[in-house]
PDB file of N, CA and C in Angstrom:
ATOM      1  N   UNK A   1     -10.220  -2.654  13.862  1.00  0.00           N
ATOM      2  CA  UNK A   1     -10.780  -1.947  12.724  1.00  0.00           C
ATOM      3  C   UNK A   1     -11.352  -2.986  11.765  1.00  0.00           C
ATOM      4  N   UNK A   2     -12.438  -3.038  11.784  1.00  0.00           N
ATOM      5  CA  UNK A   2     -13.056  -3.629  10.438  1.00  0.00           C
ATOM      6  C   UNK A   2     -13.148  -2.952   9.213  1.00  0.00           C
ATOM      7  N   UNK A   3     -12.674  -3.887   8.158  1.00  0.00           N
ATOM      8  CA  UNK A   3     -12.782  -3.357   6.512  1.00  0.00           C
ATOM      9  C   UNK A   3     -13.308  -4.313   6.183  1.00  0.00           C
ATOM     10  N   UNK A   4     -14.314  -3.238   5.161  1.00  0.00           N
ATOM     11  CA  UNK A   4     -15.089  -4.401   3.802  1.00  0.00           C
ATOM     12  C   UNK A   4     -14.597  -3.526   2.606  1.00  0.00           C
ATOM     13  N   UNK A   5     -14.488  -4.777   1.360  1.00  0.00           N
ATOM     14  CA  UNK A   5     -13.844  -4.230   0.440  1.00  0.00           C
ATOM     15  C   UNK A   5     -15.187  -5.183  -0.747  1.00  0.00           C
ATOM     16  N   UNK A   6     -15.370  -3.832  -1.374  1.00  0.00           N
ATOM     17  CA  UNK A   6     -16.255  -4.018  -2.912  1.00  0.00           C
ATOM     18  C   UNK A   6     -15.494  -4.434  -4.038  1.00  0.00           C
ATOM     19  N   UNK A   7     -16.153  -5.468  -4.342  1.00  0.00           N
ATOM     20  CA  UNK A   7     -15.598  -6.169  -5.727  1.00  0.00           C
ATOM     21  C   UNK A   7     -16.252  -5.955  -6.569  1.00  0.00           C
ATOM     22  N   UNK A   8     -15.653  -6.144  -8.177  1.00  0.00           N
ATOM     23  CA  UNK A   8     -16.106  -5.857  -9.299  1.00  0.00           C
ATOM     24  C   UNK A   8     -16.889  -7.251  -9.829  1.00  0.00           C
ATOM     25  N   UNK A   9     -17.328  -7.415 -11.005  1.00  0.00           N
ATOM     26  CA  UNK A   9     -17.883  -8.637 -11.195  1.00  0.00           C
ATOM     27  C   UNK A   9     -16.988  -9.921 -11.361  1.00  0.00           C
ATOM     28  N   UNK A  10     -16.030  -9.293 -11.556  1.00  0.00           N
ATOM     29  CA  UNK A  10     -14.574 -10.260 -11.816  1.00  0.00           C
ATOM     30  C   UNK A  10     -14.029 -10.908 -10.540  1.00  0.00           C
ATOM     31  N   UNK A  11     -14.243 -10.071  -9.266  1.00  0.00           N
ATOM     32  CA  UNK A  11     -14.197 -10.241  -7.760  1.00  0.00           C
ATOM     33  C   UNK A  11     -12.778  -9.595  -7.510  1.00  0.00           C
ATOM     34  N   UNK A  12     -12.323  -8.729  -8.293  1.00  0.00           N
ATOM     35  CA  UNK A  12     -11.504  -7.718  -7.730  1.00  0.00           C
ATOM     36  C   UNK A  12     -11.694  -6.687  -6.938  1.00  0.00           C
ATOM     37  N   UNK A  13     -10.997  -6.727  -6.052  1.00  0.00           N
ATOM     38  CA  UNK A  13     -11.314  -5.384  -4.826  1.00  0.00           C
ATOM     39  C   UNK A  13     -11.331  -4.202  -5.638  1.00  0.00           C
ATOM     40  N   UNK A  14     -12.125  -3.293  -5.129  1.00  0.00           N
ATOM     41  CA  UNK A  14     -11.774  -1.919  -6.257  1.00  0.00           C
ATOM     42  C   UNK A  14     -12.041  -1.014  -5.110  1.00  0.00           C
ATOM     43  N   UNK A  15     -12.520  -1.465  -4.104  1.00  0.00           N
ATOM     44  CA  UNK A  15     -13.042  -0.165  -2.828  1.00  0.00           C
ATOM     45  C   UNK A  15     -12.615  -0.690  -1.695  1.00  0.00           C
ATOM     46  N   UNK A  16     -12.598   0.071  -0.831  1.00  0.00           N
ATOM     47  CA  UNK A  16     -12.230  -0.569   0.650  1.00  0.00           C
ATOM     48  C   UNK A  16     -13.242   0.884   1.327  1.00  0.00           C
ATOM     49  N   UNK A  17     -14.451  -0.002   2.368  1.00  0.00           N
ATOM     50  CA  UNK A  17     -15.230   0.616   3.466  1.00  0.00           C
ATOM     51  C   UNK A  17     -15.325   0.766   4.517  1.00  0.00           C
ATOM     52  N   UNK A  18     -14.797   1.601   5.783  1.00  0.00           N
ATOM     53  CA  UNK A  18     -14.622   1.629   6.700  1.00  0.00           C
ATOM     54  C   UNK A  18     -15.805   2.157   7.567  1.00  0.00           C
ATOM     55  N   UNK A  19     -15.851   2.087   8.682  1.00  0.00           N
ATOM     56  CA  UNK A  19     -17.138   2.243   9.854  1.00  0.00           C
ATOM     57  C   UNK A  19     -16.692   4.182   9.820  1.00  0.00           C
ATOM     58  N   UNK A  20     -17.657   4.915  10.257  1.00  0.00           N
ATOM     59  CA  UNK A  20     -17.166   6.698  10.315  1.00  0.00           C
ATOM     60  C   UNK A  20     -16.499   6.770  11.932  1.00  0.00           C
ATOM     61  N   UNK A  21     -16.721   5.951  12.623  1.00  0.00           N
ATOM     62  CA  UNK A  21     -15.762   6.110  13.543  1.00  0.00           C
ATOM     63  C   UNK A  21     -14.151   5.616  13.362  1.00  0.00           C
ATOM     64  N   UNK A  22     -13.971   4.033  12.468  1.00  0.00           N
ATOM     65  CA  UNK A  22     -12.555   3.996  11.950  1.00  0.00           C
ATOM     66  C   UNK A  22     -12.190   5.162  11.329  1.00  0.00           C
ATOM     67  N   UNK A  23     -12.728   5.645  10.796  1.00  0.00           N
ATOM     68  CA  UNK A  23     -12.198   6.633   9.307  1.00  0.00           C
ATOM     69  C   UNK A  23     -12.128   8.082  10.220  1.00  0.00           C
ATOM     70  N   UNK A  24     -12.716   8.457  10.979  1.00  0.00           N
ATOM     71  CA  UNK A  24     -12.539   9.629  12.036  1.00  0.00           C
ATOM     72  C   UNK A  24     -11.208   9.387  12.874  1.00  0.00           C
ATOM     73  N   UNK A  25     -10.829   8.076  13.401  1.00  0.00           N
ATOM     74  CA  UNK A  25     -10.147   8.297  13.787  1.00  0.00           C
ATOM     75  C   UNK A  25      -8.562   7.797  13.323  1.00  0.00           C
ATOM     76  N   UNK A  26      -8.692   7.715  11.898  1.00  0.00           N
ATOM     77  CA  UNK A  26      -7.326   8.308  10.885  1.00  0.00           C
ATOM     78  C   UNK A  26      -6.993   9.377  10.749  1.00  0.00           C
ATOM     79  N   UNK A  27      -8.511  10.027  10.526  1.00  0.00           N
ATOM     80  CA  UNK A  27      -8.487  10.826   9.551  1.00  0.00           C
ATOM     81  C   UNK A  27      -7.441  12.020  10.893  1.00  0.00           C
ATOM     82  N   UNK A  28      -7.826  11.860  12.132  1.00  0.00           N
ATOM     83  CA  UNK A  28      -7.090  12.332  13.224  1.00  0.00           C
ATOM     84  C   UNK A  28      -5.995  12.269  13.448  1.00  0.00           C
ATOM     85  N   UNK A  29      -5.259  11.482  12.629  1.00  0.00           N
ATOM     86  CA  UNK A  29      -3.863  10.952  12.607  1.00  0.00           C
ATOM     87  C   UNK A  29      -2.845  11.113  11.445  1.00  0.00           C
ATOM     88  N   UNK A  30      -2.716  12.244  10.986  1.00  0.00           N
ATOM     89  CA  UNK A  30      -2.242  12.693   9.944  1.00  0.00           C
ATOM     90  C   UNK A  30      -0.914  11.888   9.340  1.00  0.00           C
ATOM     91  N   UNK A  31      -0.055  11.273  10.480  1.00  0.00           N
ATOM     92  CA  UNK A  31       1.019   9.837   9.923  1.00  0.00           C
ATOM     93  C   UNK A  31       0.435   9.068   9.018  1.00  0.00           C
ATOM     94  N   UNK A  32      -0.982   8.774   9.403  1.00  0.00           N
ATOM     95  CA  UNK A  32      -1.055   7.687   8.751  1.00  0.00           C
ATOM     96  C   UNK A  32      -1.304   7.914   7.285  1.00  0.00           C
ATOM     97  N   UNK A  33      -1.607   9.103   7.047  1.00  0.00           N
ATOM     98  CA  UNK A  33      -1.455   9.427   5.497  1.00  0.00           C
ATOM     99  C   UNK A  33      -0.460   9.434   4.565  1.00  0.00           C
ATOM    100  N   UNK A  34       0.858   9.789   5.798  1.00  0.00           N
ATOM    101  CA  UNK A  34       1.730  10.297   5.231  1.00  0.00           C
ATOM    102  C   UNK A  34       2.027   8.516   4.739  1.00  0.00           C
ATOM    103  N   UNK A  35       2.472   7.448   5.886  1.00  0.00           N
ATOM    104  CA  UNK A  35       2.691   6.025   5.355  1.00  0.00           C
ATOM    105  C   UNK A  35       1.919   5.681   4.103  1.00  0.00           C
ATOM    106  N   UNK A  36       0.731   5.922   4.139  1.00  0.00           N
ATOM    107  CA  UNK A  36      -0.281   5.609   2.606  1.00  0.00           C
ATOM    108  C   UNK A  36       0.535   6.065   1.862  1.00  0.00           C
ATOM    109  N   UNK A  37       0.894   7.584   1.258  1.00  0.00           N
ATOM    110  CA  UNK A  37       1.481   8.060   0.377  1.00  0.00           C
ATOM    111  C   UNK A  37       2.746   7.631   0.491  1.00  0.00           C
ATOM    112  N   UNK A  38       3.663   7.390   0.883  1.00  0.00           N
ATOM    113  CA  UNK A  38       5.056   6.639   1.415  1.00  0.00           C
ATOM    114  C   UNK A  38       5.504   5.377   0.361  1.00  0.00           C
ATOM    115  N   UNK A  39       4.159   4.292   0.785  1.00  0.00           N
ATOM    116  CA  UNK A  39       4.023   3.033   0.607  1.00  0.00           C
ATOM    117  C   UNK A  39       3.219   2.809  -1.020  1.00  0.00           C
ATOM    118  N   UNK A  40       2.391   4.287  -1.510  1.00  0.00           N
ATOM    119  CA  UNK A  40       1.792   3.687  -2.973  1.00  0.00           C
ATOM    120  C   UNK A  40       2.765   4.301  -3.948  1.00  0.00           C
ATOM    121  N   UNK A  41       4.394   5.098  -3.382  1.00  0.00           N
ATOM    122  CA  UNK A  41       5.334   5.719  -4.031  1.00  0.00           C
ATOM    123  C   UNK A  41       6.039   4.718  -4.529  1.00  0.00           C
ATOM    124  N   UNK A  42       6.313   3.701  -3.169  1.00  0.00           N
ATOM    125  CA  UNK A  42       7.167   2.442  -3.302  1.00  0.00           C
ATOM    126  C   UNK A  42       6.801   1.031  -4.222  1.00  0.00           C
ATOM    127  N   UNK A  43       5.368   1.095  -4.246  1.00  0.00           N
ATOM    128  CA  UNK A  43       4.769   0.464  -5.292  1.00  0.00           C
ATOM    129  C   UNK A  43       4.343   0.279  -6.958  1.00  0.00           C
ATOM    130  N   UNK A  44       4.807   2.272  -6.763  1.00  0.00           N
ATOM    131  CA  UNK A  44       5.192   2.270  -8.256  1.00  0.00           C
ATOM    132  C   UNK A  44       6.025   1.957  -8.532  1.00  0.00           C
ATOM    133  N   UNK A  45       7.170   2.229  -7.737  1.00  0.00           N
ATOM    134  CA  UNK A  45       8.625   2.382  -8.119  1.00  0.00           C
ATOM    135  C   UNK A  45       8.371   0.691  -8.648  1.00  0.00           C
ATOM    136  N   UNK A  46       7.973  -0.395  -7.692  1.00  0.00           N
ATOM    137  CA  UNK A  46       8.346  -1.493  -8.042  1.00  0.00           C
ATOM    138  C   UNK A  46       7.858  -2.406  -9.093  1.00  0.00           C
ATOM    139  N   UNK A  47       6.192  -1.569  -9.245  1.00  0.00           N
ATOM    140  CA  UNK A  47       5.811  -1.720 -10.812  1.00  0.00           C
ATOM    141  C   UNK A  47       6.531  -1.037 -11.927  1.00  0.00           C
ATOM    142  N   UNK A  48       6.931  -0.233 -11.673  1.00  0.00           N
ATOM    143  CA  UNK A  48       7.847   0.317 -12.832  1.00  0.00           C
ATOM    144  C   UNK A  48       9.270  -0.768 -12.868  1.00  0.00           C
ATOM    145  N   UNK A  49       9.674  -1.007 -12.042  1.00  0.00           N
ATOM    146  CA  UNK A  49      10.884  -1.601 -11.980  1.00  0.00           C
ATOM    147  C   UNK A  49      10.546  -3.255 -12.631  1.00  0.00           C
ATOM    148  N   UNK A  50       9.538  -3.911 -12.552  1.00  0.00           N
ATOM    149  CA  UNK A  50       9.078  -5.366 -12.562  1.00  0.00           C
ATOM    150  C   UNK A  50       8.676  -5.112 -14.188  1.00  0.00           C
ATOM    151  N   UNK A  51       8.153  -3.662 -14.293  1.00  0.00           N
ATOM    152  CA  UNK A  51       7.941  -3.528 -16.213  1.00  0.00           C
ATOM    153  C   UNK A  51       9.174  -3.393 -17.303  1.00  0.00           C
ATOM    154  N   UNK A  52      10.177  -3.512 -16.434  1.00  0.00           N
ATOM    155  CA  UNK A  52      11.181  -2.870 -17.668  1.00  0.00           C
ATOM    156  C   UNK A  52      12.198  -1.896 -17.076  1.00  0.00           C
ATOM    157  N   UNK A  53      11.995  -0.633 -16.200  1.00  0.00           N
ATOM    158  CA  UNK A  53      12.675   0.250 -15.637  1.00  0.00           C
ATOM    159  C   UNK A  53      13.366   0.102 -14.755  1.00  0.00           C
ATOM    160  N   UNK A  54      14.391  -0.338 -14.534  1.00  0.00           N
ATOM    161  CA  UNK A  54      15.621  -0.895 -13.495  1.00  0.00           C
ATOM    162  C   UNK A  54      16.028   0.801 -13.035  1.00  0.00           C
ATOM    163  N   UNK A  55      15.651   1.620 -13.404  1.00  0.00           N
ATOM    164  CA  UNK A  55      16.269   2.817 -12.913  1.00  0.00           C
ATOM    165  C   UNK A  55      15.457   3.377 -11.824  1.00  0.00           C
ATOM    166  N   UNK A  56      14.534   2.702 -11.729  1.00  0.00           N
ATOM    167  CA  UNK A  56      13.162   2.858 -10.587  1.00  0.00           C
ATOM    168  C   UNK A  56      12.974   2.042  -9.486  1.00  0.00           C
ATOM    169  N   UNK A  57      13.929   1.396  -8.758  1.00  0.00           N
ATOM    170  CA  UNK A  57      13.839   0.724  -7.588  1.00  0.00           C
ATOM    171  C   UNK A  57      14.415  -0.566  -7.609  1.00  0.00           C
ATOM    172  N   UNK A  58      13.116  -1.241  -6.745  1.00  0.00           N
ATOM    173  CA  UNK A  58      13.621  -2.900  -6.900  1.00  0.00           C
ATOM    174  C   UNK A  58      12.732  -3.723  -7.154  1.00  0.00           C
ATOM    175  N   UNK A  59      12.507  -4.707  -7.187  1.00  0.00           N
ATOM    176  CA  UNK A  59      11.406  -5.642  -7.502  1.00  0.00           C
ATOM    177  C   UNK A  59      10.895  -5.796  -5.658  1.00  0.00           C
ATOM    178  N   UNK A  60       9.379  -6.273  -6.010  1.00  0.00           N
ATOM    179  CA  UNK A  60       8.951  -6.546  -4.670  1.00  0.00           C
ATOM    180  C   UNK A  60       9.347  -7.168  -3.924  1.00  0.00           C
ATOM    181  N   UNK A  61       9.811  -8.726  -4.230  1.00  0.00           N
ATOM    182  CA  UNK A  61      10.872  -9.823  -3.420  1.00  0.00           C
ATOM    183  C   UNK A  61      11.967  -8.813  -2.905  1.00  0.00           C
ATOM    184  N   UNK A  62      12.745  -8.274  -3.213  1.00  0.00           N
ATOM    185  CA  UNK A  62      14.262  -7.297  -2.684  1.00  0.00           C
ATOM    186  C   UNK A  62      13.357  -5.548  -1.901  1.00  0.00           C
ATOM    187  N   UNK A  63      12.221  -5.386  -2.134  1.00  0.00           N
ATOM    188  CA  UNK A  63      11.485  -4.449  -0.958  1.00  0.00           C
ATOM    189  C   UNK A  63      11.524  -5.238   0.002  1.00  0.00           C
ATOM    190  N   UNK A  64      10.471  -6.371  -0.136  1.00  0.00           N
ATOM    191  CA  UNK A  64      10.186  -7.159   1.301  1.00  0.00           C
ATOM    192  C   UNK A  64      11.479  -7.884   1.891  1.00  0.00           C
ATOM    193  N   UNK A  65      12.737  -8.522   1.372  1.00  0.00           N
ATOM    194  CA  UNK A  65      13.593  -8.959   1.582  1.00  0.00           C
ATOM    195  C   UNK A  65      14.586  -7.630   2.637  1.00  0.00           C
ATOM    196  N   UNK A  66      14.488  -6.794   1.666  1.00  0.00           N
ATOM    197  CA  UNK A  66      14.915  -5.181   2.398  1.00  0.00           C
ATOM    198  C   UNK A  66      14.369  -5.005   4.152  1.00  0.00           C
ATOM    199  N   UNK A  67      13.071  -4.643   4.042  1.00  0.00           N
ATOM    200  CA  UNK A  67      12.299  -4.693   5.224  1.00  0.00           C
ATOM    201  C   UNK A  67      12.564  -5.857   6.624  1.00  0.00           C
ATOM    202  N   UNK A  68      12.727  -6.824   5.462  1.00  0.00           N
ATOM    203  CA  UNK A  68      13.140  -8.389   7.026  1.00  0.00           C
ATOM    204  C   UNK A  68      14.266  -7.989   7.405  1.00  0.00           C
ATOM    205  N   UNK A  69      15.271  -7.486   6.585  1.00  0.00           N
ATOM    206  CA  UNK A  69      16.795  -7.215   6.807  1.00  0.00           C
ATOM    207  C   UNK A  69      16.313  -5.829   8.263  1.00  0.00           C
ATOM    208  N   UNK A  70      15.644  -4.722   7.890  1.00  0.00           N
ATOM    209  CA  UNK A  70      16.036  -3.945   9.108  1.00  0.00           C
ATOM    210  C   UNK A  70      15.304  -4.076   9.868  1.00  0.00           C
ATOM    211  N   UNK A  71      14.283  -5.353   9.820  1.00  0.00           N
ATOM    212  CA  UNK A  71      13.514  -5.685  11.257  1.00  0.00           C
ATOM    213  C   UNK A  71      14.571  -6.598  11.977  1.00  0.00           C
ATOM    214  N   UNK A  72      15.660  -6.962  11.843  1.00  0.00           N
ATOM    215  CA  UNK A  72      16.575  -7.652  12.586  1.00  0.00           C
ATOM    216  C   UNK A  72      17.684  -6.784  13.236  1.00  0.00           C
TER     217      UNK A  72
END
């Protein structure tokens, strides 16, 4: 799968572009939405948690630290 991703003038990604055959054949794959939504839940939690809110998860180091733990 090739991605191109549009930057702002600053050179921050702000878009990500896929070919209509990549994107057809997600869009066919209804998991993979569900992981998107899964994974930008877990990212709040850990921006919320890295701002101040300890009642909202963990910091990113103890997600990814988490993850190595049950890939073993």
């Amino acid at each position: 799968m090739e991605v191109q991703y549009l930057t702002n003038s600053k050179g921050e990604k702000t878009a990500v572009q896929l070919s209509m055959e990549d994107w057809r054949t997600l869009w066919s794959n209804p998991h993979v939405f569900e992981m998107f939504k899964d994974l930008q839940q877990a990212f709040r939690e850990m921006q919320a948690y890295e701002g101040g809110d300890k009642s909202m998860g963990m910091t990113a180091e103890e997600f990814f630290a988490q993850l190595e733990l049950e890939k073993e």
